[in-house]
C-alpha atoms as a PDB file:
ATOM      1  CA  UNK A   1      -4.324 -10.047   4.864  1.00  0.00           C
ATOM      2  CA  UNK A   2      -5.114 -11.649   8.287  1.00  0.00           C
ATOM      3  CA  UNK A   3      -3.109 -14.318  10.177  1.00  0.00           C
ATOM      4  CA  UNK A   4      -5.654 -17.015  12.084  1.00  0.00           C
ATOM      5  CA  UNK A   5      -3.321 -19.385  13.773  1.00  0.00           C
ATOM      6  CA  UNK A   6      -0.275 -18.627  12.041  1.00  0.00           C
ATOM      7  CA  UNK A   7      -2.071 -19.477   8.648  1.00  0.00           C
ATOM      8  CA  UNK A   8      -2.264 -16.506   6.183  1.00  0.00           C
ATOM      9  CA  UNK A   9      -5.001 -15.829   5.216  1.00  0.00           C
ATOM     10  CA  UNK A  10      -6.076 -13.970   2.008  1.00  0.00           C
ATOM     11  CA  UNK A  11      -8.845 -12.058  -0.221  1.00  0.00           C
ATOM     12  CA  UNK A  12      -8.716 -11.069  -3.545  1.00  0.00           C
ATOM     13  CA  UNK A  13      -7.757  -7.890  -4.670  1.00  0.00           C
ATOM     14  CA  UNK A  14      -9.835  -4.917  -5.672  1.00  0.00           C
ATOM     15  CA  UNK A  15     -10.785  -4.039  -8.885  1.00  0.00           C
ATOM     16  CA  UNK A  16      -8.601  -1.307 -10.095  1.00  0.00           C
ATOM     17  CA  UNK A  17     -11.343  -0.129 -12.507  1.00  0.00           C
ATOM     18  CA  UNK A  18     -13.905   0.205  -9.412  1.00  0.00           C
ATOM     19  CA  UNK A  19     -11.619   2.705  -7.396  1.00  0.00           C
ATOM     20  CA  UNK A  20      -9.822   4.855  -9.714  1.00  0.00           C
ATOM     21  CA  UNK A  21     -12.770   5.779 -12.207  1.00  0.00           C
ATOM     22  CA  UNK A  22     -14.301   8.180  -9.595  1.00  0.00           C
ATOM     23  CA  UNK A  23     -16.331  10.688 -10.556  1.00  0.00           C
ATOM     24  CA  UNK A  24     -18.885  13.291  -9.001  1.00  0.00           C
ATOM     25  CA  UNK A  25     -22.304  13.645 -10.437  1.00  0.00           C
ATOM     26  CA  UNK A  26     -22.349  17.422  -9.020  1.00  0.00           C
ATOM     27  CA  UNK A  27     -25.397  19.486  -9.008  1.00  0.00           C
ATOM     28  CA  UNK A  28     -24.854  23.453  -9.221  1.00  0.00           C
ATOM     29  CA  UNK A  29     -26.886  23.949  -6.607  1.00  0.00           C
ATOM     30  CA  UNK A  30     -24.481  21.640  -4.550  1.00  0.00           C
ATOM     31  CA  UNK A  31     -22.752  22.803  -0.857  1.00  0.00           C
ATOM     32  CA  UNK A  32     -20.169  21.382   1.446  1.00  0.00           C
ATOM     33  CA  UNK A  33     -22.839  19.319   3.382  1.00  0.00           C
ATOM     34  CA  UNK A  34     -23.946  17.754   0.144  1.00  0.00           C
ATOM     35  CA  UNK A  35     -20.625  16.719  -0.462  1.00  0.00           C
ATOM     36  CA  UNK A  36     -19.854  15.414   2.346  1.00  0.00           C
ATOM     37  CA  UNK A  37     -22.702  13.097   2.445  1.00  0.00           C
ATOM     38  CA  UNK A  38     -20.651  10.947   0.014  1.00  0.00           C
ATOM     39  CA  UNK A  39     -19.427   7.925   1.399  1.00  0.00           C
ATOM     40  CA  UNK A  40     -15.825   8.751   0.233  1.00  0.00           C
ATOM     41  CA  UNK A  41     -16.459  11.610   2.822  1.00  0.00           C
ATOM     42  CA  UNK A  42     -18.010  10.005   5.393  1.00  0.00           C
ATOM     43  CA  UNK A  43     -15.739   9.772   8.148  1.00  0.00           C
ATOM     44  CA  UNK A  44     -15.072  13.383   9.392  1.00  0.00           C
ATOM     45  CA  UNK A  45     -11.614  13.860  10.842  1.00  0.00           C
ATOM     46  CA  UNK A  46     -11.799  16.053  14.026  1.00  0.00           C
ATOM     47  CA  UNK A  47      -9.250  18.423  15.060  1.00  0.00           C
ATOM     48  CA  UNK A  48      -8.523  21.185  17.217  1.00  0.00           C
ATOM     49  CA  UNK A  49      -6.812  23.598  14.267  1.00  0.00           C
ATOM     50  CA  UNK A  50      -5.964  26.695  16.352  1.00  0.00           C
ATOM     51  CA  UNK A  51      -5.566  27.254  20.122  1.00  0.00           C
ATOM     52  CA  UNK A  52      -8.082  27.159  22.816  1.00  0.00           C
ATOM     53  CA  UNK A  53     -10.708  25.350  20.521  1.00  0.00           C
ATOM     54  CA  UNK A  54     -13.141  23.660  23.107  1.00  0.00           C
ATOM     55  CA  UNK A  55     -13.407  19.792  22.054  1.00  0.00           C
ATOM     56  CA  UNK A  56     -16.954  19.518  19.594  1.00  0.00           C
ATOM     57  CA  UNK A  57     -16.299  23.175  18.963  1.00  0.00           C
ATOM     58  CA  UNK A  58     -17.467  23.884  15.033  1.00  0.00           C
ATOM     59  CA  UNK A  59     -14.157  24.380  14.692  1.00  0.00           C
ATOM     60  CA  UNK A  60     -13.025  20.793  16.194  1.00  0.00           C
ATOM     61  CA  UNK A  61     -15.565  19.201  13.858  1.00  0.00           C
ATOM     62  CA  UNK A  62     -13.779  18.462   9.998  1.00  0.00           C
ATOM     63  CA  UNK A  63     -15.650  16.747   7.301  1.00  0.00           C
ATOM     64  CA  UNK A  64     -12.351  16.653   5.471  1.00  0.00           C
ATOM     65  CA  UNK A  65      -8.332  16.344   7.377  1.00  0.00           C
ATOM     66  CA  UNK A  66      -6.469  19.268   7.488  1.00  0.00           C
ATOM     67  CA  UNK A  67      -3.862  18.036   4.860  1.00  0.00           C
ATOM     68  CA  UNK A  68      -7.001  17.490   2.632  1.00  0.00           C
ATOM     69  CA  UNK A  69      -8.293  20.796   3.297  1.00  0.00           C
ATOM     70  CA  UNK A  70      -4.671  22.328   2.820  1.00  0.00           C
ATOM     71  CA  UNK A  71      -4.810  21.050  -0.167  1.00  0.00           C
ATOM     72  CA  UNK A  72      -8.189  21.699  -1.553  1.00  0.00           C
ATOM     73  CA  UNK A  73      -7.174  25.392  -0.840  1.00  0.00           C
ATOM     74  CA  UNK A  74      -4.105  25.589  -2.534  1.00  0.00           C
ATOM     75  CA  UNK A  75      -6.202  23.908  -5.603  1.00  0.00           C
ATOM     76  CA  UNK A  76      -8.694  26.578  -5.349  1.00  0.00           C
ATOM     77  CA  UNK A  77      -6.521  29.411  -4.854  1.00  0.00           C
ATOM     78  CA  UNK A  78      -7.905  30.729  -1.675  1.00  0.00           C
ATOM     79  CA  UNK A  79      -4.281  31.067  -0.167  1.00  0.00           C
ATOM     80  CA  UNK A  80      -0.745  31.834  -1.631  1.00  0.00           C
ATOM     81  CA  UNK A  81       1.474  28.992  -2.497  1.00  0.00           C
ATOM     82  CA  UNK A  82       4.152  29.791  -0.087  1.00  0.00           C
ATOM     83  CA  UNK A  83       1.578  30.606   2.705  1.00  0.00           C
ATOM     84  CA  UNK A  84       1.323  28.616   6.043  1.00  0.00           C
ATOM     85  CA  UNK A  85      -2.202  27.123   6.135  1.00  0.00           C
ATOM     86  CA  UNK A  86      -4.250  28.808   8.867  1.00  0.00           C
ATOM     87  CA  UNK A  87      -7.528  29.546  10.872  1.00  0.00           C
ATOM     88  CA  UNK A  88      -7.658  32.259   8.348  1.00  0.00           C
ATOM     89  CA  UNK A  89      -7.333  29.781   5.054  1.00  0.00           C
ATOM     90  CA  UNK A  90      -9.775  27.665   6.736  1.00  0.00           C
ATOM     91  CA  UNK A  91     -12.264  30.300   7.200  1.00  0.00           C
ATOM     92  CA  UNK A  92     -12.005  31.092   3.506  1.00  0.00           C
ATOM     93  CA  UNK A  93     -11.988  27.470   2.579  1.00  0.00           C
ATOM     94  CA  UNK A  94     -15.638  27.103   5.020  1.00  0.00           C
ATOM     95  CA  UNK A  95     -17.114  30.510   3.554  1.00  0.00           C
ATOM     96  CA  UNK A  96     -16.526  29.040  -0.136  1.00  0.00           C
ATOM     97  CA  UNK A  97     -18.329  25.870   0.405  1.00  0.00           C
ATOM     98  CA  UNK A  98     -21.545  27.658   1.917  1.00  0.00           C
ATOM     99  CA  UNK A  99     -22.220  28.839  -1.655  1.00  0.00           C
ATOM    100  CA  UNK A 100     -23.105  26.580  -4.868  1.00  0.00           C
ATOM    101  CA  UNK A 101     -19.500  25.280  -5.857  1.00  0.00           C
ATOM    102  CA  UNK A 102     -18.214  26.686  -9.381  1.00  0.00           C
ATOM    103  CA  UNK A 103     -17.439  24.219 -11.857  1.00  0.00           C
ATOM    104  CA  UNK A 104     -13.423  24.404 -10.825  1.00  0.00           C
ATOM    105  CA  UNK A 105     -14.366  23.839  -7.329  1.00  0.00           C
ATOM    106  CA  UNK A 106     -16.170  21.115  -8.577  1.00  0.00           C
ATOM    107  CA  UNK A 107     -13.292  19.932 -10.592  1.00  0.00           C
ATOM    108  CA  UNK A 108     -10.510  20.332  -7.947  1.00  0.00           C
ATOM    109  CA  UNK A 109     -13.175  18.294  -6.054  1.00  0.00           C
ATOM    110  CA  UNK A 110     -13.084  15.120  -8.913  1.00  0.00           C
ATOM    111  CA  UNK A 111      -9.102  15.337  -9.108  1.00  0.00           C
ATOM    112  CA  UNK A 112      -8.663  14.718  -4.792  1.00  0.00           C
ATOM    113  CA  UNK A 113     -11.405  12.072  -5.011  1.00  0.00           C
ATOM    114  CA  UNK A 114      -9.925  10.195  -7.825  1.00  0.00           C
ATOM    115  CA  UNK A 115      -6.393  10.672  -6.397  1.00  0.00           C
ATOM    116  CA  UNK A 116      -7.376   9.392  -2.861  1.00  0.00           C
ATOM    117  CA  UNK A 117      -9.324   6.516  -4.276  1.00  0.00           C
ATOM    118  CA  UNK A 118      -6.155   5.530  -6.716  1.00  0.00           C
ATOM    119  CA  UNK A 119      -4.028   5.238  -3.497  1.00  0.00           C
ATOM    120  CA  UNK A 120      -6.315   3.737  -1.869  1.00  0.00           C
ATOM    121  CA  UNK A 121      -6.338   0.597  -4.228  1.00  0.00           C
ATOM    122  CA  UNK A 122      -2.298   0.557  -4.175  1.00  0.00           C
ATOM    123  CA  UNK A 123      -2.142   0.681  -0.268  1.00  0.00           C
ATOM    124  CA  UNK A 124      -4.707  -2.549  -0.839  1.00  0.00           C
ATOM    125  CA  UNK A 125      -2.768  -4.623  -3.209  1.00  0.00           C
ATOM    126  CA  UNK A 126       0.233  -3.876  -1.051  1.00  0.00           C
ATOM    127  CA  UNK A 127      -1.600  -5.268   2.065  1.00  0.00           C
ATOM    128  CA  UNK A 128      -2.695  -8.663  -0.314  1.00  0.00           C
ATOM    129  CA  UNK A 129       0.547  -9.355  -1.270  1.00  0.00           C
ATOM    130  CA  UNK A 130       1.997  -9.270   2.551  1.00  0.00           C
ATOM    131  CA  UNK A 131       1.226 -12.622   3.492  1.00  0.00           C
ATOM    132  CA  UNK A 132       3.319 -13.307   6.459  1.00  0.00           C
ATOM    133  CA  UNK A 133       4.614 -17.125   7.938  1.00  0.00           C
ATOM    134  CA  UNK A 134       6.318 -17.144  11.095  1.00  0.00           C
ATOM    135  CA  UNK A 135       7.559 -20.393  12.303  1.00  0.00           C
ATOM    136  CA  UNK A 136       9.986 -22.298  14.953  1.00  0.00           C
ATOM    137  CA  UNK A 137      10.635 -25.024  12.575  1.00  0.00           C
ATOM    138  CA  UNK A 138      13.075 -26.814  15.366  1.00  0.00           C
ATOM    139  CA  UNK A 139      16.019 -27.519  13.241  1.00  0.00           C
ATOM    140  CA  UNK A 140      16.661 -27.203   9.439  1.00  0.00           C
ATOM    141  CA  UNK A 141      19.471 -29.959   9.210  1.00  0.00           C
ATOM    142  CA  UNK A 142      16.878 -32.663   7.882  1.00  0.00           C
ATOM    143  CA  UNK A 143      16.057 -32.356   3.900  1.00  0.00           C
ATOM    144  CA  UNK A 144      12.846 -33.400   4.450  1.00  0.00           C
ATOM    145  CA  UNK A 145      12.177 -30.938   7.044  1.00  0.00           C
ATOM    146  CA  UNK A 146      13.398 -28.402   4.404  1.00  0.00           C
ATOM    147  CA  UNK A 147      11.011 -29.803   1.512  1.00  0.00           C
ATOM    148  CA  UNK A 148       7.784 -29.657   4.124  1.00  0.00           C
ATOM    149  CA  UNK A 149       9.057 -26.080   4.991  1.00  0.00           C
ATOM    150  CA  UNK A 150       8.876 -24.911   1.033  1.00  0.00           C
ATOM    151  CA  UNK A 151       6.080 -26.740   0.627  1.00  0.00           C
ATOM    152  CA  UNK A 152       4.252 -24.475   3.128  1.00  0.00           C
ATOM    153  CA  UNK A 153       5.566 -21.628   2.080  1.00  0.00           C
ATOM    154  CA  UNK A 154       4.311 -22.968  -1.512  1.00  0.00           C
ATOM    155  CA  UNK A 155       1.161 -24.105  -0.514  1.00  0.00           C
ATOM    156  CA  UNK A 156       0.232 -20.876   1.642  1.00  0.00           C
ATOM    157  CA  UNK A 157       1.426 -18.507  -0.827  1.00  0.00           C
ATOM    158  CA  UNK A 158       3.821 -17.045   1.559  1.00  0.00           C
ATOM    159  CA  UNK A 159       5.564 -13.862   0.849  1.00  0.00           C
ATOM    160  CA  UNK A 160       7.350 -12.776   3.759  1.00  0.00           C
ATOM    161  CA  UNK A 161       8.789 -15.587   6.090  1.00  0.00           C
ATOM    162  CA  UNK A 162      10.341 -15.646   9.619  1.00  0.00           C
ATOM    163  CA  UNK A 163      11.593 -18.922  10.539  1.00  0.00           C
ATOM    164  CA  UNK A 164      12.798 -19.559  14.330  1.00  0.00           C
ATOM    165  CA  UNK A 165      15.274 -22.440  15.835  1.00  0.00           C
ATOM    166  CA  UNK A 166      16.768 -23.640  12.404  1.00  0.00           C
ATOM    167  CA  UNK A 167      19.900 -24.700  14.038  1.00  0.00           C
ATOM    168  CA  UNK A 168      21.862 -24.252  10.984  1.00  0.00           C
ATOM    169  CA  UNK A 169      25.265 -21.742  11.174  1.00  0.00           C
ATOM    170  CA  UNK A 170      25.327 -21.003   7.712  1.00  0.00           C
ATOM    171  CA  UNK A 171      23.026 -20.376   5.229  1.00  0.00           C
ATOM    172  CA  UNK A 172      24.031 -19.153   1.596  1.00  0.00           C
ATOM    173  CA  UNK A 173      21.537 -18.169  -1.301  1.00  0.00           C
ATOM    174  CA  UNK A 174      21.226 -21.708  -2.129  1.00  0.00           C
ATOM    175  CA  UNK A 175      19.942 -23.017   1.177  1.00  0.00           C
ATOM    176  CA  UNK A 176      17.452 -20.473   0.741  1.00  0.00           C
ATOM    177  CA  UNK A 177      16.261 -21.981  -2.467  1.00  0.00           C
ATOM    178  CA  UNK A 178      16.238 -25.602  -1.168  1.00  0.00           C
ATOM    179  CA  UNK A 179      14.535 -24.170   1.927  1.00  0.00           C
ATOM    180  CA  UNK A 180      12.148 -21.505   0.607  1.00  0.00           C
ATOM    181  CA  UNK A 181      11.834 -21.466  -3.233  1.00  0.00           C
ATOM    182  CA  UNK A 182      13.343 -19.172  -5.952  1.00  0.00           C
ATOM    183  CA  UNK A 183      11.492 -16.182  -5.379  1.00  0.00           C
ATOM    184  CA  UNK A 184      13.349 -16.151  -1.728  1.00  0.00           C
ATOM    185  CA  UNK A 185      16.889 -15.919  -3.085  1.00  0.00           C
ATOM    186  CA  UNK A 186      17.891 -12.405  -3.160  1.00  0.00           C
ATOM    187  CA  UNK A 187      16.400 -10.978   0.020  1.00  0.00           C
ATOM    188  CA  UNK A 188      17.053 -12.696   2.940  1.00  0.00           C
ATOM    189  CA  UNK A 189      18.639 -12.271   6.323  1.00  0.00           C
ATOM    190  CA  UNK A 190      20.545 -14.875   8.643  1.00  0.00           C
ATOM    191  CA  UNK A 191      21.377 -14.978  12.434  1.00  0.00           C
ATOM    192  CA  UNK A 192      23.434 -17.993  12.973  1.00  0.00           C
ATOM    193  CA  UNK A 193      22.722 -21.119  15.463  1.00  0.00           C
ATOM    194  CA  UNK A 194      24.967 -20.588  18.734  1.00  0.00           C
ATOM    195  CA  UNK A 195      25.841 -24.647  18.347  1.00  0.00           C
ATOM    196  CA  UNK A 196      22.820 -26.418  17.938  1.00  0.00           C
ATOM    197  CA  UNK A 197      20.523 -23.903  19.420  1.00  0.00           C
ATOM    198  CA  UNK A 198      18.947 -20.900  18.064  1.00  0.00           C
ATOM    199  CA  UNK A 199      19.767 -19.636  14.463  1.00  0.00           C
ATOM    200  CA  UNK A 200      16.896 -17.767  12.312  1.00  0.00           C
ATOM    201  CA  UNK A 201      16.323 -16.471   8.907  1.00  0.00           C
ATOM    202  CA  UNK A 202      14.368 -13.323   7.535  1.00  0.00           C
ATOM    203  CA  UNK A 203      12.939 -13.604   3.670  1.00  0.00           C
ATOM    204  CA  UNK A 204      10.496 -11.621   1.588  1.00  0.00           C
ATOM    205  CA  UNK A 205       9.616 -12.408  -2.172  1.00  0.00           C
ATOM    206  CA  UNK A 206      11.650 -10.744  -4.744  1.00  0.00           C
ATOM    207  CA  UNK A 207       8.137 -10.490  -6.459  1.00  0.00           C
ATOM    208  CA  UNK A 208       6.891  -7.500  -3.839  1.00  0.00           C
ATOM    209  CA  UNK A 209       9.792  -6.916  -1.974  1.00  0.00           C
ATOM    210  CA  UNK A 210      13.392  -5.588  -1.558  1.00  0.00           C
ATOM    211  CA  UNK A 211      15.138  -6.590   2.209  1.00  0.00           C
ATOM    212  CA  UNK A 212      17.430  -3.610   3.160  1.00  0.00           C
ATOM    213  CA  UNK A 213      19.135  -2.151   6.643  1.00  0.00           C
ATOM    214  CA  UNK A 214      20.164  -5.055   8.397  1.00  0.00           C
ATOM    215  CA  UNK A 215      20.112  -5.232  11.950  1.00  0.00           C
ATOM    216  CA  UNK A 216      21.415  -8.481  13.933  1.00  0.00           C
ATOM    217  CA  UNK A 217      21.315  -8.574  17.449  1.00  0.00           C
ATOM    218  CA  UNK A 218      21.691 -11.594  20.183  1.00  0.00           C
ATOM    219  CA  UNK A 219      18.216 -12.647  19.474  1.00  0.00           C
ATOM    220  CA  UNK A 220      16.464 -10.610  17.031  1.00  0.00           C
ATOM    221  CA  UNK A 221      16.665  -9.834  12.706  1.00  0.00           C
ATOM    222  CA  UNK A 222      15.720  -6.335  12.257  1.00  0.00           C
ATOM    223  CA  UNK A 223      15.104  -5.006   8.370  1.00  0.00           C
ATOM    224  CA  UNK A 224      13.303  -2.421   6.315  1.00  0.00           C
ATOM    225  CA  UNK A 225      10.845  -3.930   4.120  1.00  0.00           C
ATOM    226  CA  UNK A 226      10.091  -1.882   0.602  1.00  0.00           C
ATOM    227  CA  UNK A 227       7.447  -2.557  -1.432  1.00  0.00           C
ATOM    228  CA  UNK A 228       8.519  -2.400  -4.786  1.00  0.00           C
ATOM    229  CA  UNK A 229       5.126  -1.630  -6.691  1.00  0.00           C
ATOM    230  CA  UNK A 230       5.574   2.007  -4.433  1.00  0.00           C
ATOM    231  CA  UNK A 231       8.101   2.270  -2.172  1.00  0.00           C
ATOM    232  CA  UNK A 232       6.390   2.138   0.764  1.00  0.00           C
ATOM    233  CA  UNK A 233       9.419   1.212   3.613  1.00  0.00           C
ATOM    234  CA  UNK A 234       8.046  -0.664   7.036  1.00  0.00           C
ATOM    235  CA  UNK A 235      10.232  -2.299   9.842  1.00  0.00           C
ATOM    236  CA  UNK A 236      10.433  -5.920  10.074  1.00  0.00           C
ATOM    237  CA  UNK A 237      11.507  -7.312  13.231  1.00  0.00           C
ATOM    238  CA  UNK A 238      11.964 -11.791  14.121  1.00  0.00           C
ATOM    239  CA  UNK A 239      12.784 -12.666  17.127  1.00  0.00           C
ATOM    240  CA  UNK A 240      14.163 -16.169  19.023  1.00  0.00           C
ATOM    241  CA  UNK A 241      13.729 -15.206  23.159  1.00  0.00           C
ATOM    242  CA  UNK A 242      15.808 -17.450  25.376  1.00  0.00           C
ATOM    243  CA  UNK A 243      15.047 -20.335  27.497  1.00  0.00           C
ATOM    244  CA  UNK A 244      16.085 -18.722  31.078  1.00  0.00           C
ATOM    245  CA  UNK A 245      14.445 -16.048  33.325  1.00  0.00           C
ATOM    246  CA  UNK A 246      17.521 -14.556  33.664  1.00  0.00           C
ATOM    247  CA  UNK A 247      18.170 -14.334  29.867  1.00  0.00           C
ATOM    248  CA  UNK A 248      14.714 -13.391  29.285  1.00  0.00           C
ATOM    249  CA  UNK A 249      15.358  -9.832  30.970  1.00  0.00           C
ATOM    250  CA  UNK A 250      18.488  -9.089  29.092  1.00  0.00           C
ATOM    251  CA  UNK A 251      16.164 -10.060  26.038  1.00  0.00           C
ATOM    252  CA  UNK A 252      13.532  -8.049  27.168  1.00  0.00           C
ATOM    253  CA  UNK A 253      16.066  -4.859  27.416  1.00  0.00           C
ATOM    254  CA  UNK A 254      17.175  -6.282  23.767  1.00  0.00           C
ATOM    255  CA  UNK A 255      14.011  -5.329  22.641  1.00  0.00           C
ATOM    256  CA  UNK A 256      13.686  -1.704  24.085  1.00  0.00           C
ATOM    257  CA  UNK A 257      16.999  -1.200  22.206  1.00  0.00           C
ATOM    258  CA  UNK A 258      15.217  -2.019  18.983  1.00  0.00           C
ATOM    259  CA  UNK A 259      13.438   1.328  19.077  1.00  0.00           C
ATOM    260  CA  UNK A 260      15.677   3.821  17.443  1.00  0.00           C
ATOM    261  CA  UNK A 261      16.345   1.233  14.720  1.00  0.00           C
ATOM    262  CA  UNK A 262      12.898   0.527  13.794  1.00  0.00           C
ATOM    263  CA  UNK A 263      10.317   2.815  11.694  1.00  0.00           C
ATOM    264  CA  UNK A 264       6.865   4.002  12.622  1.00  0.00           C
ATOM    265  CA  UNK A 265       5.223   1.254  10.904  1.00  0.00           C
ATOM    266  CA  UNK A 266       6.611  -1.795  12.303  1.00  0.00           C
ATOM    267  CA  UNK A 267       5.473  -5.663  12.303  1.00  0.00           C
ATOM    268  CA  UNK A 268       7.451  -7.689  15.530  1.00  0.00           C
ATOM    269  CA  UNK A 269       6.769 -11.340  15.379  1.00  0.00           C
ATOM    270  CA  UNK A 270       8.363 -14.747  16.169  1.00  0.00           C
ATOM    271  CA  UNK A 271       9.027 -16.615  19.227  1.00  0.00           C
ATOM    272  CA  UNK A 272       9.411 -15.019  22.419  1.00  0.00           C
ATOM    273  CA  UNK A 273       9.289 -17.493  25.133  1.00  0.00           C
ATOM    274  CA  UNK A 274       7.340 -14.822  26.889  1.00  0.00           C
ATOM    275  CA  UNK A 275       3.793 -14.215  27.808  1.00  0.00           C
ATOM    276  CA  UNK A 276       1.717 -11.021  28.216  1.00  0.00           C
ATOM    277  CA  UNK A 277      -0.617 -12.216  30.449  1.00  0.00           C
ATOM    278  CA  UNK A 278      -1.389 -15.227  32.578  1.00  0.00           C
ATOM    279  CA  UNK A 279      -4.401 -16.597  30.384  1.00  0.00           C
ATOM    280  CA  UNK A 280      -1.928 -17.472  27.524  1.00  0.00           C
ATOM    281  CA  UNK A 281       0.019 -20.015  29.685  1.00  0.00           C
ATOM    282  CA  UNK A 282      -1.478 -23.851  29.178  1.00  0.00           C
ATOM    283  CA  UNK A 283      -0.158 -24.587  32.753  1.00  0.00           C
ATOM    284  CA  UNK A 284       0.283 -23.232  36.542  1.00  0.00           C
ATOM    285  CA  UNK A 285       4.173 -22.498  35.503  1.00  0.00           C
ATOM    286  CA  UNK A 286       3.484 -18.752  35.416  1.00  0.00           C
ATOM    287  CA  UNK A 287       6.289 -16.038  36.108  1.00  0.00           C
ATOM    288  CA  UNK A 288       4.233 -12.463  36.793  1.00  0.00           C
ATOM    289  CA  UNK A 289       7.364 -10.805  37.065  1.00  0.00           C
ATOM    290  CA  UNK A 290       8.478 -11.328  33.898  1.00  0.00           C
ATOM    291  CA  UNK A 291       4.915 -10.718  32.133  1.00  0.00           C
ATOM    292  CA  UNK A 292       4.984  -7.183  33.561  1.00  0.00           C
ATOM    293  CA  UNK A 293       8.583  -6.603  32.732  1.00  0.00           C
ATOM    294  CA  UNK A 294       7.456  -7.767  29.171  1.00  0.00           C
ATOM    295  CA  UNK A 295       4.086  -5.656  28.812  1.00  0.00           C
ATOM    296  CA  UNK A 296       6.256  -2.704  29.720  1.00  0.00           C
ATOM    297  CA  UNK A 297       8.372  -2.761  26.536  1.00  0.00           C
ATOM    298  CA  UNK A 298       5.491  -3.305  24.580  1.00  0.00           C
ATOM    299  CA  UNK A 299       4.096  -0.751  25.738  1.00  0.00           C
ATOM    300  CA  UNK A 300       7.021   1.472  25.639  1.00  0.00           C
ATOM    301  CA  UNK A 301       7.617   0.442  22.748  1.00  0.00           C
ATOM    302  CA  UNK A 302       4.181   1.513  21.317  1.00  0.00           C
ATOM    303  CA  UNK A 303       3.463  -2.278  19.825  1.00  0.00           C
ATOM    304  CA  UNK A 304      -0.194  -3.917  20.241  1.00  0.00           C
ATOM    305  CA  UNK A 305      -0.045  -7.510  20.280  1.00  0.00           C
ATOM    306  CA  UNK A 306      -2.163  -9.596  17.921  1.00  0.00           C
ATOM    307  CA  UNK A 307      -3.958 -12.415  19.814  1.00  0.00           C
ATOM    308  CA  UNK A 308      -3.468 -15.881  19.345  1.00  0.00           C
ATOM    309  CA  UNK A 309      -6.632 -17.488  18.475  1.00  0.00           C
ATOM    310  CA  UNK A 310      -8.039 -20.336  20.100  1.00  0.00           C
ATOM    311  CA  UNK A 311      -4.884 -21.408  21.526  1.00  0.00           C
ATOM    312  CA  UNK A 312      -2.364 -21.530  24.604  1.00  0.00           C
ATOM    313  CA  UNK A 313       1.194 -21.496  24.468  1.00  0.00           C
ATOM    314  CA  UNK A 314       2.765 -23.696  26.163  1.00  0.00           C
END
């Protein structure tokens, strides 16, 4: 999935067939190098696995990660099963490998290829069914504002939605449905207007999704996204940012906050009313202060912003 504009943007899925029917046309004859010349191999994972290793040290230089190579060890019995993984398991693991590989080598081989390529294609049909809207709609009082809102959400194929400014105090499951459709009924998240300014809602499809640990906050919707097809749990963050400067720094510090709430794998999106650099601005109304006040949470906040194409906010 990939967002040009605000517009998702999709591809079709892989073949399952194509990635989990792996399998290794081994010679006897065959060594580590050989293997690794396999495409499925062909990004080596470097790592300094001991101390004092000198960076592009042998050592330093993996064809496989060390949870891989854990692993393939274990498989092939070249370490105990309650044993730490070491510079002695490695050692065994890399004086194994510079002999023809035995046909359960060869096998334990087949079983971590096939495995790794069967995630693989459940990590992509994860990523195809994220498609992501994020909108400041300006106001959901209107029904026909509502009905051109689902029918983006319809015509884009929408699955997860963040919609900014709807100026409505309370929203029940049935809003949802007039707004969003159906499929947005049973996992959703409000923040209501303050009057007729602000208000938000946070919705995923129950198709992919269940919408858990709910975080409000002046300006913000914080929840844990799981995918239901494997579990997989990511952070979810929407955010409204206020009009004034001096708002926008208690926002800012709003943010920072989020950081203990949020997981590793996080997606922060909405509108800000802030800039991260001077570029983005479509006129000479430009506050440096607060840019660097705002690039230092993102950055604290270990987040890398995803430019906005072709475009200047306003």
């Amino acid at each position: 999935m990939a967002l040009i504009d605000g517009r998702p943007v999709t591809g079709d899925a892989e073949d399952p067939e194509a990635d989990t029917e792996v399998g290794l046309e081994v010679p006897d004859d065959c060594t580590l190098a050989d293997s690794c010349a396999d495409p499925l191999f062909a990004d080596p994972v470097c790592a300094n696995h001991g101390q004092g290793d000198p960076a592009g040290s042998p050592k330093t230089q993996r064809a496989l990660g060390l949870q891989e190579e854990e692993l393939l060890a274990r498989v092939c019995g070249l370490m105990d099963p309650d044993a730490t993984f070491d510079d002695k398991s490695h050692d065994a693991c890399v004086s194994l490998f510079k002999t023809p590989l035995s046909a359960p080598v060869i096998h334990a081989i087949e079983t971590l290829v096939k495995q790794a390529a069967a995630l693989r294609y459940y990590v992509v049909m994860s990523i195809h069914n994220v498609n992501l809207l994020c909108w400041n709609v300006r106001g959901l009082n209107n029904p026909a504002r509502r009905s051109a809102v689902c029918d983006i959400i319809r015509d884009t194929h929408a699955t997860v939605v963040c919609i900014q400014e709807t100026k409505l105090q309370l929203v029940d499951g049935r809003l949802i449905r007039d707004i969003l459709g159906p499929k947005f009924c049973n996992n959703f998240a409000t923040l209501p207007s303050a009057g007729t300014r602000g208000g938000m809602i946070m919705a995923v499809s129950d198709d992919y999704f269940m919408l858990s640990d709910i975080h409000l906050t002046t300006h913000s919707i914080t929840a844990t996204v799981t995918m239901r097809s494997e579990g997989i749990p990511w952070s979810l963050t929407s955010v409204y940012g206020p009009q004034s400067d001096a708002e926008k720094l208690l926002f800012i510090d709003e943010l920072r906050l989020l950081q203990p709430v949020v997981k590793a794998e996080w997606v922060l999106m909405g509108d800000f009313n802030l800039i991260t650099k001077a570029t983005d601005k479509n006129n000479t109304n430009i506050n440096r202060r607060l840019i660097g006040k705002f690039r230092g949470a993102l950055n604290f906040l270990q987040l890398k912003e995803i430019s906005l194409g072709r475009r200047r906010f306003t």
